[in-house]
PDB file of N, CA and C in Angstrom:
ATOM      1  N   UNK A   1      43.257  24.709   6.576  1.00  0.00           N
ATOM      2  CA  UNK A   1      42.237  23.949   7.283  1.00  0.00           C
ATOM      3  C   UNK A   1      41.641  22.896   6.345  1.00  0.00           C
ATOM      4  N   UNK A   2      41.254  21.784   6.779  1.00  0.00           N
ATOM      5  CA  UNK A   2      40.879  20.370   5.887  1.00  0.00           C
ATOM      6  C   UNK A   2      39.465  20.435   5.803  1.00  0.00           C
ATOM      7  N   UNK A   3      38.864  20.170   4.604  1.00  0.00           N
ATOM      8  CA  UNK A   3      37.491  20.384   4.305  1.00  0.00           C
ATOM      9  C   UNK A   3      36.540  19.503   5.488  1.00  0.00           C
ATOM     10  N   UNK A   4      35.591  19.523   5.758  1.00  0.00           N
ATOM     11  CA  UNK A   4      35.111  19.137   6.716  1.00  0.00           C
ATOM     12  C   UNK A   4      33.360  18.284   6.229  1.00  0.00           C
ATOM     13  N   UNK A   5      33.319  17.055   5.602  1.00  0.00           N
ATOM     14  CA  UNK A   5      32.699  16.270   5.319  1.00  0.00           C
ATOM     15  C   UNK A   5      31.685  15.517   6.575  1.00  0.00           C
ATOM     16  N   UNK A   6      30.719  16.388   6.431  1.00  0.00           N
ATOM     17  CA  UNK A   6      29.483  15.034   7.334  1.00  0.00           C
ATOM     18  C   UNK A   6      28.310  14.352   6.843  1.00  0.00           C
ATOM     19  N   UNK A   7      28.724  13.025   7.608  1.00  0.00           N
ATOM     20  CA  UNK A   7      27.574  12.439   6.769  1.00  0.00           C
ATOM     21  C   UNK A   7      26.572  12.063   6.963  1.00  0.00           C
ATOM     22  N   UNK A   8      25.720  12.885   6.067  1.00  0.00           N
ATOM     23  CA  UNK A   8      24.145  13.134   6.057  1.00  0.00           C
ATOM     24  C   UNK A   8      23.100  11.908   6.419  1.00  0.00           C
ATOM     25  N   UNK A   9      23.783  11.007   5.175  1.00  0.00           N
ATOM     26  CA  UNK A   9      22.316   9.666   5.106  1.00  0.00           C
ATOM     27  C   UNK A   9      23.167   9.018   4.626  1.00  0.00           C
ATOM     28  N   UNK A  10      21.907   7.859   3.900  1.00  0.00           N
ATOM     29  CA  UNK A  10      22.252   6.811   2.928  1.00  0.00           C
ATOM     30  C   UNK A  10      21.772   7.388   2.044  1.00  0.00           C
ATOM     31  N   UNK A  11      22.130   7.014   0.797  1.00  0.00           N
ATOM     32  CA  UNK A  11      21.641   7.494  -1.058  1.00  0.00           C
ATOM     33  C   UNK A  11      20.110   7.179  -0.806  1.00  0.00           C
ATOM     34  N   UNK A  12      19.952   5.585  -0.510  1.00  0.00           N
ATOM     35  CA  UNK A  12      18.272   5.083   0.001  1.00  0.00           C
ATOM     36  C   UNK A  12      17.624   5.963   0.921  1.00  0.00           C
ATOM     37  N   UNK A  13      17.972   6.920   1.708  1.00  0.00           N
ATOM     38  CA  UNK A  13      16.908   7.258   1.974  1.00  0.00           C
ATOM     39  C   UNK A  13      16.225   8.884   1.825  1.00  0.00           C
ATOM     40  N   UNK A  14      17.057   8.959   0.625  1.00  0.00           N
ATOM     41  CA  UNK A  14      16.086  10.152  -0.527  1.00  0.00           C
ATOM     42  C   UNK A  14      15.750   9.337  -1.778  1.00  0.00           C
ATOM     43  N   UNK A  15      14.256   9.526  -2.022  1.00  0.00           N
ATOM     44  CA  UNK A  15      13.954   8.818  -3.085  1.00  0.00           C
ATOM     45  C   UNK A  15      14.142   9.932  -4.142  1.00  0.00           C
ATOM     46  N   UNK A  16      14.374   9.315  -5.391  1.00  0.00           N
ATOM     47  CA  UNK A  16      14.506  10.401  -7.145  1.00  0.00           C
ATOM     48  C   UNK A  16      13.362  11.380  -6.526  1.00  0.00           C
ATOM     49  N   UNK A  17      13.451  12.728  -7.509  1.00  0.00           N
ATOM     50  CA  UNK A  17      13.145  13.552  -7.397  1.00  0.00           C
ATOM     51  C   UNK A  17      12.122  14.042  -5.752  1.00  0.00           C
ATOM     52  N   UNK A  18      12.896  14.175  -4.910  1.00  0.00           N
ATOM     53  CA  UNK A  18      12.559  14.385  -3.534  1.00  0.00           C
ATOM     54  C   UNK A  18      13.604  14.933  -2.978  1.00  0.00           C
ATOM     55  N   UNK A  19      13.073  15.550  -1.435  1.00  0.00           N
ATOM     56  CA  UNK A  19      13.825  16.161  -0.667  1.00  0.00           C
ATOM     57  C   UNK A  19      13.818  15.692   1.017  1.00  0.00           C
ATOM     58  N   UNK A  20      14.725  15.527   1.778  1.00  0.00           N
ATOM     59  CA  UNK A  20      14.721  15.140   2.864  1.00  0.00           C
ATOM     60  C   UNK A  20      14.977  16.568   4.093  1.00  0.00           C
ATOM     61  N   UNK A  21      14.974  16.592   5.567  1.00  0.00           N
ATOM     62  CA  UNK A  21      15.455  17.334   6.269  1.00  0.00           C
ATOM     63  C   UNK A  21      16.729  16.586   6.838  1.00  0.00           C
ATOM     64  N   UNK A  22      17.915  17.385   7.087  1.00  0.00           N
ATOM     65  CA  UNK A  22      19.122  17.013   8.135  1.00  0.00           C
ATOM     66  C   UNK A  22      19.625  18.082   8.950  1.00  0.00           C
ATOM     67  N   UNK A  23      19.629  17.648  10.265  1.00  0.00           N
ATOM     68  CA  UNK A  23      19.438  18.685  10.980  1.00  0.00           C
ATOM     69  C   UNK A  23      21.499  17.991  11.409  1.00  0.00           C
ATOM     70  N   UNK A  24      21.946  19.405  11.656  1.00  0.00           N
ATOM     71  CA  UNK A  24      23.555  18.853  12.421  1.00  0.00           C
ATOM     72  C   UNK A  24      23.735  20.776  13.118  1.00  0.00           C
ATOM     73  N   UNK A  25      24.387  20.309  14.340  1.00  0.00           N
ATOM     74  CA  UNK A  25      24.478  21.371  15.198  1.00  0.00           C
ATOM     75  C   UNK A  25      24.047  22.252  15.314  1.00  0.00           C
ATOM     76  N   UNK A  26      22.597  22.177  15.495  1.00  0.00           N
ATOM     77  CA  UNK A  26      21.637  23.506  15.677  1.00  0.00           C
ATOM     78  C   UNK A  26      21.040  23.855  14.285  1.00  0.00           C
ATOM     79  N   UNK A  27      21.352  23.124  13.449  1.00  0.00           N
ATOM     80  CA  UNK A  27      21.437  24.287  11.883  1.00  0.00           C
ATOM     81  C   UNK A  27      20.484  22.931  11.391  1.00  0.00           C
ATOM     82  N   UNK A  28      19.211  23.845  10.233  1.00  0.00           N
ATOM     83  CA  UNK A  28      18.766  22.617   9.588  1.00  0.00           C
ATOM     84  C   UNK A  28      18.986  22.851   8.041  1.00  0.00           C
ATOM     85  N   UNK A  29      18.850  21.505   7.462  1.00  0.00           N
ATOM     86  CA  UNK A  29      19.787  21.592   5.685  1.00  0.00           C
ATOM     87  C   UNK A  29      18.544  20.970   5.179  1.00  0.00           C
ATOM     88  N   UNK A  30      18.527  21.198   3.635  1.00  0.00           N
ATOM     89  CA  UNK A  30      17.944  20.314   3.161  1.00  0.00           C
ATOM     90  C   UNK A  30      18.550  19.400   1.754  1.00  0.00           C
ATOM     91  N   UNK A  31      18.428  18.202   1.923  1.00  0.00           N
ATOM     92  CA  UNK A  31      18.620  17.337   0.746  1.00  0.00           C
ATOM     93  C   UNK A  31      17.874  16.478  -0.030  1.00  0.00           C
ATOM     94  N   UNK A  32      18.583  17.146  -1.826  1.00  0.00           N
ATOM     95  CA  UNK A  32      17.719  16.777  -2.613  1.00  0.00           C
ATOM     96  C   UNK A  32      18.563  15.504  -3.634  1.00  0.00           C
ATOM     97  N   UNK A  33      17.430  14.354  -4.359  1.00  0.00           N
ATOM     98  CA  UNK A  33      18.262  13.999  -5.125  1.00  0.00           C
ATOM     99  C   UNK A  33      17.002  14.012  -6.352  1.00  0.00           C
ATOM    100  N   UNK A  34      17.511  14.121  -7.858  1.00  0.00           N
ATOM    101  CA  UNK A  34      17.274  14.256  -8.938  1.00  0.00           C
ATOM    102  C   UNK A  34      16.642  13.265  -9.320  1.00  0.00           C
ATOM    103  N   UNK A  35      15.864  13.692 -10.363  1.00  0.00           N
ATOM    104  CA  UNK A  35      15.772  12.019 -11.091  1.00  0.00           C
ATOM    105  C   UNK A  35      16.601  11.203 -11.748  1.00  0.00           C
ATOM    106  N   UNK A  36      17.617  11.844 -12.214  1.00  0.00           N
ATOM    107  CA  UNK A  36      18.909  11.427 -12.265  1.00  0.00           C
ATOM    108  C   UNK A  36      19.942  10.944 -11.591  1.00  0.00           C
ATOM    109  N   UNK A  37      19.778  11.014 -10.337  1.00  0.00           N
ATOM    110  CA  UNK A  37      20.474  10.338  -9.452  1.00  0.00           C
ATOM    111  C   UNK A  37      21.305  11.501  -8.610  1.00  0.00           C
ATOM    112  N   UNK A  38      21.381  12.670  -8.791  1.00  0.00           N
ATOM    113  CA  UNK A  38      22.335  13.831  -8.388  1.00  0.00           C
ATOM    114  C   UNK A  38      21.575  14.359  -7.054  1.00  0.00           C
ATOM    115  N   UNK A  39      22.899  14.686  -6.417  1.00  0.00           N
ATOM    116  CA  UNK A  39      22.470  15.140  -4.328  1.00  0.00           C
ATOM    117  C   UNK A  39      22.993  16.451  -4.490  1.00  0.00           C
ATOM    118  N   UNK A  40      22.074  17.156  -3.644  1.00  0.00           N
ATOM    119  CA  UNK A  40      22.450  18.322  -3.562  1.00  0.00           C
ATOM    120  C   UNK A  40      21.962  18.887  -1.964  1.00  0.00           C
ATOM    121  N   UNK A  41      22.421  19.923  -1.722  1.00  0.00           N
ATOM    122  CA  UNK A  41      22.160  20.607  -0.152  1.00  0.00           C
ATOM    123  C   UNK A  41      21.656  22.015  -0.031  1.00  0.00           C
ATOM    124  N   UNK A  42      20.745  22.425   0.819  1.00  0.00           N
ATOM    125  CA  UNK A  42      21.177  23.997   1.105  1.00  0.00           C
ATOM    126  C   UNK A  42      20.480  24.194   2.268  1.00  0.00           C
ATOM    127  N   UNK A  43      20.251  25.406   2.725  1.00  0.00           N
ATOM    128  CA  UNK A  43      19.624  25.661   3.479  1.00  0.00           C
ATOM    129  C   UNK A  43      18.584  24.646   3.927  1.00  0.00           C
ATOM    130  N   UNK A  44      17.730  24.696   4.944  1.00  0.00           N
ATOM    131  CA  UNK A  44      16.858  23.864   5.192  1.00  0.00           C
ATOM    132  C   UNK A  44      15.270  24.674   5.338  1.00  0.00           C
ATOM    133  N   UNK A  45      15.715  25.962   5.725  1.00  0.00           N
ATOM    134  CA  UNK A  45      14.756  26.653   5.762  1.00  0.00           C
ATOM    135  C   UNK A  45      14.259  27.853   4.836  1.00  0.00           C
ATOM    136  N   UNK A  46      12.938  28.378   4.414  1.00  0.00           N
ATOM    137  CA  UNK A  46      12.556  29.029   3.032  1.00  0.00           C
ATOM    138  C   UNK A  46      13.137  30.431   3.637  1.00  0.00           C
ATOM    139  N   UNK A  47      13.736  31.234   3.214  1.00  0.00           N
ATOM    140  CA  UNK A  47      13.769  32.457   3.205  1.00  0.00           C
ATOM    141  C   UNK A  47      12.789  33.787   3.820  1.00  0.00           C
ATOM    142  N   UNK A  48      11.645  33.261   3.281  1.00  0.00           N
ATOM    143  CA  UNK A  48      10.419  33.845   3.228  1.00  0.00           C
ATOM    144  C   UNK A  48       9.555  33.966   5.059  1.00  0.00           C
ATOM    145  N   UNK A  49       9.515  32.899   5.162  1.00  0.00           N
ATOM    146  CA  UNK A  49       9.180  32.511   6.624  1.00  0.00           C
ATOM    147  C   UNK A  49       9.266  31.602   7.553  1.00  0.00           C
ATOM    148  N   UNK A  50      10.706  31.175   6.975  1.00  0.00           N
ATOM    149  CA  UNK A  50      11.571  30.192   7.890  1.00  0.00           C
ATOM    150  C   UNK A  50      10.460  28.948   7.948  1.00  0.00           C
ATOM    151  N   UNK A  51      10.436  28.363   6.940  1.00  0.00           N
ATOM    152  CA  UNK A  51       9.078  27.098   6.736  1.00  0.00           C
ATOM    153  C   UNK A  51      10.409  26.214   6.619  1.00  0.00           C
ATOM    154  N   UNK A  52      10.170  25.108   6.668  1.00  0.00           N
ATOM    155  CA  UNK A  52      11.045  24.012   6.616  1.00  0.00           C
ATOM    156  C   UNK A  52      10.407  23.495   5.181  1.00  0.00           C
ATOM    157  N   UNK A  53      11.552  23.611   4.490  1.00  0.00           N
ATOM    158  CA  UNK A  53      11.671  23.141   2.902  1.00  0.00           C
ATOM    159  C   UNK A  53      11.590  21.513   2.566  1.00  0.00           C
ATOM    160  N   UNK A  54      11.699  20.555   3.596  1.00  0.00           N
ATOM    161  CA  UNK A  54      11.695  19.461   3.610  1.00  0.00           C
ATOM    162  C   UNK A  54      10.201  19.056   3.000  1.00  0.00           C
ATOM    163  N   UNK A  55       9.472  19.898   3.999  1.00  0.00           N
ATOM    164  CA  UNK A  55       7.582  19.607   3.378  1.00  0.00           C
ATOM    165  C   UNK A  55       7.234  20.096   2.466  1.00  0.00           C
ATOM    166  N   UNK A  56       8.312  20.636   1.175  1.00  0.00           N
ATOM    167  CA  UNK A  56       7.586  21.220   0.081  1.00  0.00           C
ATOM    168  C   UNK A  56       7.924  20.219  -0.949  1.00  0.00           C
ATOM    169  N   UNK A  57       7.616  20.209  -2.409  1.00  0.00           N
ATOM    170  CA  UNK A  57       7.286  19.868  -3.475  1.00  0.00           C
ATOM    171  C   UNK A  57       8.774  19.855  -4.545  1.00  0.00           C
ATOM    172  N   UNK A  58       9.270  18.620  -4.875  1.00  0.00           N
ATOM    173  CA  UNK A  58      10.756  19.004  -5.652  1.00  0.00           C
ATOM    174  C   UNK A  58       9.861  18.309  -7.310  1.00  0.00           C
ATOM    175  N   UNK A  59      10.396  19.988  -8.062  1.00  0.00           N
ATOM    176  CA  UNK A  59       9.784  19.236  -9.822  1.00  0.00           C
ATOM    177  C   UNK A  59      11.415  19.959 -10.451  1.00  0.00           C
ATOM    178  N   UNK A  60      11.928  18.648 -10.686  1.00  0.00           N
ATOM    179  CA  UNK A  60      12.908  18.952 -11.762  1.00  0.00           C
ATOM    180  C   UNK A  60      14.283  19.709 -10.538  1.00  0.00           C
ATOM    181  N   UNK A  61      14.738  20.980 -10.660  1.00  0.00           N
ATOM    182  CA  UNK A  61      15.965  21.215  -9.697  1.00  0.00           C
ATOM    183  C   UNK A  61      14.876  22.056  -9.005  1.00  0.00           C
ATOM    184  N   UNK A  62      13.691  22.620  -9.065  1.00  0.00           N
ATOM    185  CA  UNK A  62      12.986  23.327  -7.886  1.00  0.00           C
ATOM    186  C   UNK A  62      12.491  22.486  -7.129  1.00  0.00           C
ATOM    187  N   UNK A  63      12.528  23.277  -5.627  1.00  0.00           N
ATOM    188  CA  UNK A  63      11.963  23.181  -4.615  1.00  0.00           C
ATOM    189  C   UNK A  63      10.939  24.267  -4.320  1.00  0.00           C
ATOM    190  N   UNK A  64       9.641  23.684  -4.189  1.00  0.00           N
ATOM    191  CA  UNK A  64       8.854  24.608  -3.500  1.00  0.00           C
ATOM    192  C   UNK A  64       8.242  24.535  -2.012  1.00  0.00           C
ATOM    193  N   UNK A  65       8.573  26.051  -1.746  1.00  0.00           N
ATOM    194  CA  UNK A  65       8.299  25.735  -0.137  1.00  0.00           C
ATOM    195  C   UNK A  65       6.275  25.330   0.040  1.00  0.00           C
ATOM    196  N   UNK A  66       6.232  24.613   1.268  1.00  0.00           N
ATOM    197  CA  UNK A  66       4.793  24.350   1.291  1.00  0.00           C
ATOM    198  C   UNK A  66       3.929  25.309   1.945  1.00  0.00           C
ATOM    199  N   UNK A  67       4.497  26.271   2.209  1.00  0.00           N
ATOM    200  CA  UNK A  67       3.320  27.447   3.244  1.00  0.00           C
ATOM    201  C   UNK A  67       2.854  28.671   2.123  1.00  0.00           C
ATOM    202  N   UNK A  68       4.089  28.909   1.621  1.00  0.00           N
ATOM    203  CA  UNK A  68       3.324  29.734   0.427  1.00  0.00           C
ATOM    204  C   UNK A  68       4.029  29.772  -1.446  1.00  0.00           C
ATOM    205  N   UNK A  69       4.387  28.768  -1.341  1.00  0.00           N
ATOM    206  CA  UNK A  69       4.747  28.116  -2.493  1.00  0.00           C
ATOM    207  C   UNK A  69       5.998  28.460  -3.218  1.00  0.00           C
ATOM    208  N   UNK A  70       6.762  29.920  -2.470  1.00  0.00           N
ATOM    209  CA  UNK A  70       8.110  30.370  -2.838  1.00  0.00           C
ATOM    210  C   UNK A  70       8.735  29.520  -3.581  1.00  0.00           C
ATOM    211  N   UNK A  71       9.514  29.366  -4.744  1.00  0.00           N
ATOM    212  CA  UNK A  71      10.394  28.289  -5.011  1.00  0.00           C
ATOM    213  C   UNK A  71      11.840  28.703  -5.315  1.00  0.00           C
ATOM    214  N   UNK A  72      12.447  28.425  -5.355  1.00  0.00           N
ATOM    215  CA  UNK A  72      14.240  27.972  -5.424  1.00  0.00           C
ATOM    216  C   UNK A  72      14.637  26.786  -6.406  1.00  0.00           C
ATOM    217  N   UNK A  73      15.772  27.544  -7.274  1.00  0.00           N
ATOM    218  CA  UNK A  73      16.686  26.315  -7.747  1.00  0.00           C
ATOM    219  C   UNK A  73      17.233  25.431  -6.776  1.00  0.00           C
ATOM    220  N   UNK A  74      17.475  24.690  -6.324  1.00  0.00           N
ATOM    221  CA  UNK A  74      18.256  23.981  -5.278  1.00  0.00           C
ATOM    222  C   UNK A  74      19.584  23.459  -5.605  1.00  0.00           C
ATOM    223  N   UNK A  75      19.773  23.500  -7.224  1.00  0.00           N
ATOM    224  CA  UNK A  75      21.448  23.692  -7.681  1.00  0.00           C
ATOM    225  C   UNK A  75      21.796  24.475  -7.435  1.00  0.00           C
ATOM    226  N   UNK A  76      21.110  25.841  -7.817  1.00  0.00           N
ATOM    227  CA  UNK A  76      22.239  26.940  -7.576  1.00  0.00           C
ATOM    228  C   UNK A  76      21.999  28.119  -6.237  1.00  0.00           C
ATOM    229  N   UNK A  77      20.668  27.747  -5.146  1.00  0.00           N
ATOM    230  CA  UNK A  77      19.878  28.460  -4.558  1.00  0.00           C
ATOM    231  C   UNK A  77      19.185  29.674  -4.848  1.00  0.00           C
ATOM    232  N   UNK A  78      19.350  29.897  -6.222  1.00  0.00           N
ATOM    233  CA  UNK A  78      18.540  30.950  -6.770  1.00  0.00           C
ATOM    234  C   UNK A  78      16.795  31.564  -6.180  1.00  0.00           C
ATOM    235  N   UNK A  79      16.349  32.405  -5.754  1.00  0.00           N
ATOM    236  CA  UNK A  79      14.754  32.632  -5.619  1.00  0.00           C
ATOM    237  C   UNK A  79      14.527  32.206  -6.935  1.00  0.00           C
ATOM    238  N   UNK A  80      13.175  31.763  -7.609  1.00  0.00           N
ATOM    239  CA  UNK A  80      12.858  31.953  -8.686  1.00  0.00           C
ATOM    240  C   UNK A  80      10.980  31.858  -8.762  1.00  0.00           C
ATOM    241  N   UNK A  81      10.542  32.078  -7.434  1.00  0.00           N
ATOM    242  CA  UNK A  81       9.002  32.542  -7.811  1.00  0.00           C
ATOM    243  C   UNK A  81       8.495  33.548  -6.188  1.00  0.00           C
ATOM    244  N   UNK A  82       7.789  34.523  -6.844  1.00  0.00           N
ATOM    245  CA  UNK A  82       7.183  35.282  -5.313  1.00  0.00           C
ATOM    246  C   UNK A  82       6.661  34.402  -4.389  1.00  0.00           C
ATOM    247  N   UNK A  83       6.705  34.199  -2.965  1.00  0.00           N
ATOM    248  CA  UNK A  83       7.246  35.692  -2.369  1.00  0.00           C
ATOM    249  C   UNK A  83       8.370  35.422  -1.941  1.00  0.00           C
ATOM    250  N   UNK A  84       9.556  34.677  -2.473  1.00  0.00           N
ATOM    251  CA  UNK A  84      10.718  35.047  -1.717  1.00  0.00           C
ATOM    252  C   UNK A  84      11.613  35.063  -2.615  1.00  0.00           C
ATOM    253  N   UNK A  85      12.539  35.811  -2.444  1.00  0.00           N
ATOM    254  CA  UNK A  85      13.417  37.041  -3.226  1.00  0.00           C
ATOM    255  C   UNK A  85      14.416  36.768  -2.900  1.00  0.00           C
ATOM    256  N   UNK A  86      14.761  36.475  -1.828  1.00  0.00           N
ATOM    257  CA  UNK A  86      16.238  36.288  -1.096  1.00  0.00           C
ATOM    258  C   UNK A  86      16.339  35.008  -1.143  1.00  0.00           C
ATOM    259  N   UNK A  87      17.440  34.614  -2.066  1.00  0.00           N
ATOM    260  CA  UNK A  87      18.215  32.844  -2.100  1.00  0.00           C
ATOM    261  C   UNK A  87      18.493  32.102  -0.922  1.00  0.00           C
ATOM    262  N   UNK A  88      19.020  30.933  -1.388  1.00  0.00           N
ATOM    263  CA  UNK A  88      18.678  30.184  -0.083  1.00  0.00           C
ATOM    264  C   UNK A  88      20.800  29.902  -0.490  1.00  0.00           C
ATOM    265  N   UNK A  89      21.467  29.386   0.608  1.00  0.00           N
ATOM    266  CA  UNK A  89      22.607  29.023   0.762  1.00  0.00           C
ATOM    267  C   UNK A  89      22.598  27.408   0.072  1.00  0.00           C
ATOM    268  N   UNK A  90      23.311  27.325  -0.387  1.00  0.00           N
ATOM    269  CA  UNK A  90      24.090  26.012  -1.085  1.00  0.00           C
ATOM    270  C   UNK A  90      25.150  25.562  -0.578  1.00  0.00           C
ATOM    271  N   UNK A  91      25.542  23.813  -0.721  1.00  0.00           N
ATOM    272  CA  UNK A  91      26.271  23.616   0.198  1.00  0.00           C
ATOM    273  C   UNK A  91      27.271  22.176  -0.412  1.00  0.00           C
ATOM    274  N   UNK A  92      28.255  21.787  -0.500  1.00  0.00           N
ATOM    275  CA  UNK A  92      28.893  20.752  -1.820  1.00  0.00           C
ATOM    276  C   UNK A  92      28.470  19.332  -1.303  1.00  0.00           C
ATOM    277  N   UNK A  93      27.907  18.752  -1.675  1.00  0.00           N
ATOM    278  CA  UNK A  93      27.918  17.207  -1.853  1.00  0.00           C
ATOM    279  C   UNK A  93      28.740  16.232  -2.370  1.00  0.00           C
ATOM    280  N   UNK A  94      28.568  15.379  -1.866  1.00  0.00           N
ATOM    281  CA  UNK A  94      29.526  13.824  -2.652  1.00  0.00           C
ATOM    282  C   UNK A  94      28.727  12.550  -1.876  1.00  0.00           C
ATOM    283  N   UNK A  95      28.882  11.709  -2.835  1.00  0.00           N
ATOM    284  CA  UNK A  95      28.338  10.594  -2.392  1.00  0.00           C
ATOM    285  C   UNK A  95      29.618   9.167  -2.574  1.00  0.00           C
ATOM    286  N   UNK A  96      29.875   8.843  -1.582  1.00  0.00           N
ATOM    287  CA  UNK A  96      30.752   7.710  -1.248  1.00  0.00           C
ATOM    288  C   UNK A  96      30.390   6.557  -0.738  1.00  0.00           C
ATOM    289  N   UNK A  97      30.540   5.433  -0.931  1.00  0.00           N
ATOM    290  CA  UNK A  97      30.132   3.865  -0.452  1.00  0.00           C
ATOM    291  C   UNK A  97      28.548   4.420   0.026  1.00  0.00           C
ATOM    292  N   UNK A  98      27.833   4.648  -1.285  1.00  0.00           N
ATOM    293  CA  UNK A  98      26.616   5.021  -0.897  1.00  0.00           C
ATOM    294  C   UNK A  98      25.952   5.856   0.400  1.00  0.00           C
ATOM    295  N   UNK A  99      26.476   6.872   0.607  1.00  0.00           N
ATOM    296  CA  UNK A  99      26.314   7.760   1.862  1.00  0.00           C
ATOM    297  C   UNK A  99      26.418   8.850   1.393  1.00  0.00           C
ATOM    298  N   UNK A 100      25.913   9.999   1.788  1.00  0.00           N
ATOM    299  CA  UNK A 100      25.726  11.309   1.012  1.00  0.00           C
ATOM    300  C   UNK A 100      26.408  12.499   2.309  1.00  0.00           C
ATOM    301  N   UNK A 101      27.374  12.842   1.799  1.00  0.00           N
ATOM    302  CA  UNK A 101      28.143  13.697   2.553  1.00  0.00           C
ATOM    303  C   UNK A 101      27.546  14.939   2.192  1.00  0.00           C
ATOM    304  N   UNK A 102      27.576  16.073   3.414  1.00  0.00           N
ATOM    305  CA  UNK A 102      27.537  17.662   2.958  1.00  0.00           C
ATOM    306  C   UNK A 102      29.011  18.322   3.594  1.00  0.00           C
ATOM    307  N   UNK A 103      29.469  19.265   2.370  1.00  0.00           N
ATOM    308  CA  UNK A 103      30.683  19.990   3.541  1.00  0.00           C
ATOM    309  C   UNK A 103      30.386  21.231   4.103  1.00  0.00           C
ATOM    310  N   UNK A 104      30.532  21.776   4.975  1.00  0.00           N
ATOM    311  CA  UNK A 104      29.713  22.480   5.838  1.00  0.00           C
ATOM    312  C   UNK A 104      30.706  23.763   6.149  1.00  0.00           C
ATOM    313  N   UNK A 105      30.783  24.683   5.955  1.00  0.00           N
ATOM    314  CA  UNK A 105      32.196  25.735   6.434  1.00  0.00           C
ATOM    315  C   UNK A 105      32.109  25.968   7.953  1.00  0.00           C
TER     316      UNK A 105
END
């Protein structure tokens, strides 16, 4: 089966260190880009209480959710502060003629 590439945005419209929402077939994602310039994907929603991760806070590769401040690596979806424990899904990126693809299984 052939990997299956959709595309998210433009590079422009995640600013450095920020996070956007993309919603595709029922399912919501979230995307981040670095201050470095690097895109990344995962889940869209916190673990904890299904908060939408889009409205939280990106310092460095964390994301923190905004309802009760849970945070996550968003490279590797790691938990890494109470209260949520359970990781978030990760998802591969690429960026081509400035457009930010996610591949999606």
């Amino acid at each position: 089966m052939p990997e299956q590439w959709f595309d998210a945005c433009d590079t422009d419209d995640i600013d450095q260190d920020d996070v956007i929402r993309f919603d595709h077939e029922g399912r919501t994602f979230a995307l981040y880009r670095t201050e470095d310039d690097r895109f990344f994907a995962t889940d869209g929603l916190c673990t904890h209480e299904k908060v939408h991760l889009s409205g939280g806070l990106v310092m460095g590769t964390i994301i923190e959710c905004p309802k009760h401040n849970g945070r996550f690596d968003f490279t590797t979806g790691k938990a890494k502060g109470a209260p949520v424990c359970v990781d978030i899904a990760t998802y591969p990126v690429k960026v081509e003629a400035g457009r930010v693809l996610i591949r999606l299984a």
